[in-house]
Protein backbone atom coordinates (compact mmCIF):
# COMPACT_ATOMS: atom_id res chain seq x y z
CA UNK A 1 -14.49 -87.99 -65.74
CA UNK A 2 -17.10 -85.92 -66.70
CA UNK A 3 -17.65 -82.12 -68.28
CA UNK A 4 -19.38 -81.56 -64.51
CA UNK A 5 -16.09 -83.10 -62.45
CA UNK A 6 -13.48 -81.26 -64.67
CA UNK A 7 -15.76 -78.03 -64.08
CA UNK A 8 -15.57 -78.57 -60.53
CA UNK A 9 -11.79 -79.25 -60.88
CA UNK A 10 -11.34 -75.96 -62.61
CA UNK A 11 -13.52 -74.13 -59.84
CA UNK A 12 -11.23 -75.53 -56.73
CA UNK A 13 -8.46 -74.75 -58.89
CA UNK A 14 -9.68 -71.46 -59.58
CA UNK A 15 -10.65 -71.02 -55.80
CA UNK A 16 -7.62 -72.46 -54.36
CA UNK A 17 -5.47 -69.83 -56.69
CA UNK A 18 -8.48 -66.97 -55.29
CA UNK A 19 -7.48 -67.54 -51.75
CA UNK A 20 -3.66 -67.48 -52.24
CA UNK A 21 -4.12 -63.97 -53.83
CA UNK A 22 -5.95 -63.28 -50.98
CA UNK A 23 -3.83 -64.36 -48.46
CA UNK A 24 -0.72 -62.77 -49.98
CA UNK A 25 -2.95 -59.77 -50.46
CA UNK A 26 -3.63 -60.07 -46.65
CA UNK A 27 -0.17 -60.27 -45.74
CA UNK A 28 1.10 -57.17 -48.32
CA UNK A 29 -1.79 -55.27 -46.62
CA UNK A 30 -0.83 -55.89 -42.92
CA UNK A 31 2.46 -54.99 -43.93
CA UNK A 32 1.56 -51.69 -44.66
CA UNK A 33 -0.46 -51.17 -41.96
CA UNK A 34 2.45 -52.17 -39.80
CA UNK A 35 4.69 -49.22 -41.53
CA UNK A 36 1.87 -46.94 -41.47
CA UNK A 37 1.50 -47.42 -37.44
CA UNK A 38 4.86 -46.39 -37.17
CA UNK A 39 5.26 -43.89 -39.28
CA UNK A 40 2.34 -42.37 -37.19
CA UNK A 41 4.30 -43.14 -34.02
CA UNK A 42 7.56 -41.28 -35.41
CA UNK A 43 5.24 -38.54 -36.33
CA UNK A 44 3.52 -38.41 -33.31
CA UNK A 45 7.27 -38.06 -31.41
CA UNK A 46 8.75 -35.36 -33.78
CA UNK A 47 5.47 -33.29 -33.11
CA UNK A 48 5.65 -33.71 -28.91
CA UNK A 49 9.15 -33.01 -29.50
CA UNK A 50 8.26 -29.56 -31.73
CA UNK A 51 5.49 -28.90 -28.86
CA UNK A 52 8.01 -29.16 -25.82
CA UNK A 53 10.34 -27.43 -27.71
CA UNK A 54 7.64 -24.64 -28.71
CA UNK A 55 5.90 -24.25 -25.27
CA UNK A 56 9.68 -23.98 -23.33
CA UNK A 57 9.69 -21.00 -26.10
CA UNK A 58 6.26 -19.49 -24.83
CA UNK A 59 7.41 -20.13 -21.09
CA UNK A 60 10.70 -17.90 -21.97
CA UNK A 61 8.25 -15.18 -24.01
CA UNK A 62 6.47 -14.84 -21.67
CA UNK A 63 9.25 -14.13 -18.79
CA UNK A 64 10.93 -11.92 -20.96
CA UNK A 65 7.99 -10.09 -21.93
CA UNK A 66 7.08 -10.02 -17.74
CA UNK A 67 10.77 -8.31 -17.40
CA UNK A 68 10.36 -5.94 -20.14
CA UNK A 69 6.79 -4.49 -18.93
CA UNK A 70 9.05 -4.50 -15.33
CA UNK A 71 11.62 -2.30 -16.66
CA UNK A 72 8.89 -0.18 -18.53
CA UNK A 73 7.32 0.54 -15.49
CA UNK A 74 10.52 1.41 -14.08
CA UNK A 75 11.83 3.89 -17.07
CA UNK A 76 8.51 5.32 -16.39
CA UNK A 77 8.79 5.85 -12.62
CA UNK A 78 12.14 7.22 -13.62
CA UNK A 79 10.85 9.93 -15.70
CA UNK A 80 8.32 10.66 -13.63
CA UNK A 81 10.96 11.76 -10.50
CA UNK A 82 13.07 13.76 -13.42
CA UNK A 83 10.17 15.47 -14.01
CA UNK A 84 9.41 16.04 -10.52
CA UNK A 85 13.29 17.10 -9.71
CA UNK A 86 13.33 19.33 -12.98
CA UNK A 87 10.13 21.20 -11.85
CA UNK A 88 11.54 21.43 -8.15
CA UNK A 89 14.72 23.06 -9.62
CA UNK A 90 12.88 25.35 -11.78
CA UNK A 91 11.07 26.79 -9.38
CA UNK A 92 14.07 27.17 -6.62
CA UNK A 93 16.30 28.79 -9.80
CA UNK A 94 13.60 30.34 -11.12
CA UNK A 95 12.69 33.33 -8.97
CA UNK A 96 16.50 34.09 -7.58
CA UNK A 97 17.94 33.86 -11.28
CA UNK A 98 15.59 36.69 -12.65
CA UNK A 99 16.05 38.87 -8.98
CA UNK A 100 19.85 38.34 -10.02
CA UNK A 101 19.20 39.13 -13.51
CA UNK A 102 16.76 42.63 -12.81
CA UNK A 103 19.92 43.37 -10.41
CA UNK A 104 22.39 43.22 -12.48
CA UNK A 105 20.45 45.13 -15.20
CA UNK A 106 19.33 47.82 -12.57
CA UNK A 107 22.93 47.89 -11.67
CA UNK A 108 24.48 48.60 -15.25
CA UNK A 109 21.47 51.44 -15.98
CA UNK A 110 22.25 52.86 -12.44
CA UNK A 111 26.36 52.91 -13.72
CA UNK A 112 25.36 54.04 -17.02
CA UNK A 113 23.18 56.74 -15.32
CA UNK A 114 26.25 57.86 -13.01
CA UNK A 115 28.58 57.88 -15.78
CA UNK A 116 26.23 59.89 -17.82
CA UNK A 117 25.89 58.08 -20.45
CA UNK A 118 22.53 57.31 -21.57
């Protein structure tokens, strides 16, 4: 054999031991892509199951928030008809309390008067 057939020797050698690499290469890289795909599935479940969890938490927000302006609405009705009723009462109480009030003043000057005392 000649210098030219061991160099070719050497180079399919060489070659043969270049393509193993690359197959087991190959095979450590599809590997990974295998995990990686399901690492993005998992992920991909955890966050649907954060974003059910988060919009049944909205969905309840947003009825309690609905109930709460309800009840506002309705403490404010509520004041408004004590204010109405305290308003009425004043002015039914109002004018009889100071007619009963002058009397009884006018009353005690008119005994004080009769009595003589001043």
């Amino acid at each position: 054999m000649s210098a030219a057939d061991w160099a070719l020797v050497a180079l399919a050698v060489f070659l043969v031991v270049l393509a193993i690499v690359a197959v087991a290469l190959s095979v450590r890289l599809l590997a990974l892509l295998g995990s990686s795909v399901a690492m993005v599935d998992g992920l991909r479940s955890q966050v649907l199951g954060l974003l059910e969890t988060a919009q049944g938490t909205i969905v309840s927000t947003n009825r309690n928030l609905a109930e709460t302006e309800r009840l506002v609405g309705s403490a404010a009705n509520i004041t408004g008809s004590v204010e109405r009723i305290t308003k009425l009462v004043e002015l039914a109480l109002e004018t009889p309390l100071i007619k009963i009030i002058s009397a009884s003043y006018g009353t005690a000057q008119a005994l004080r008067r009769f009595r003589g005392e001043q």
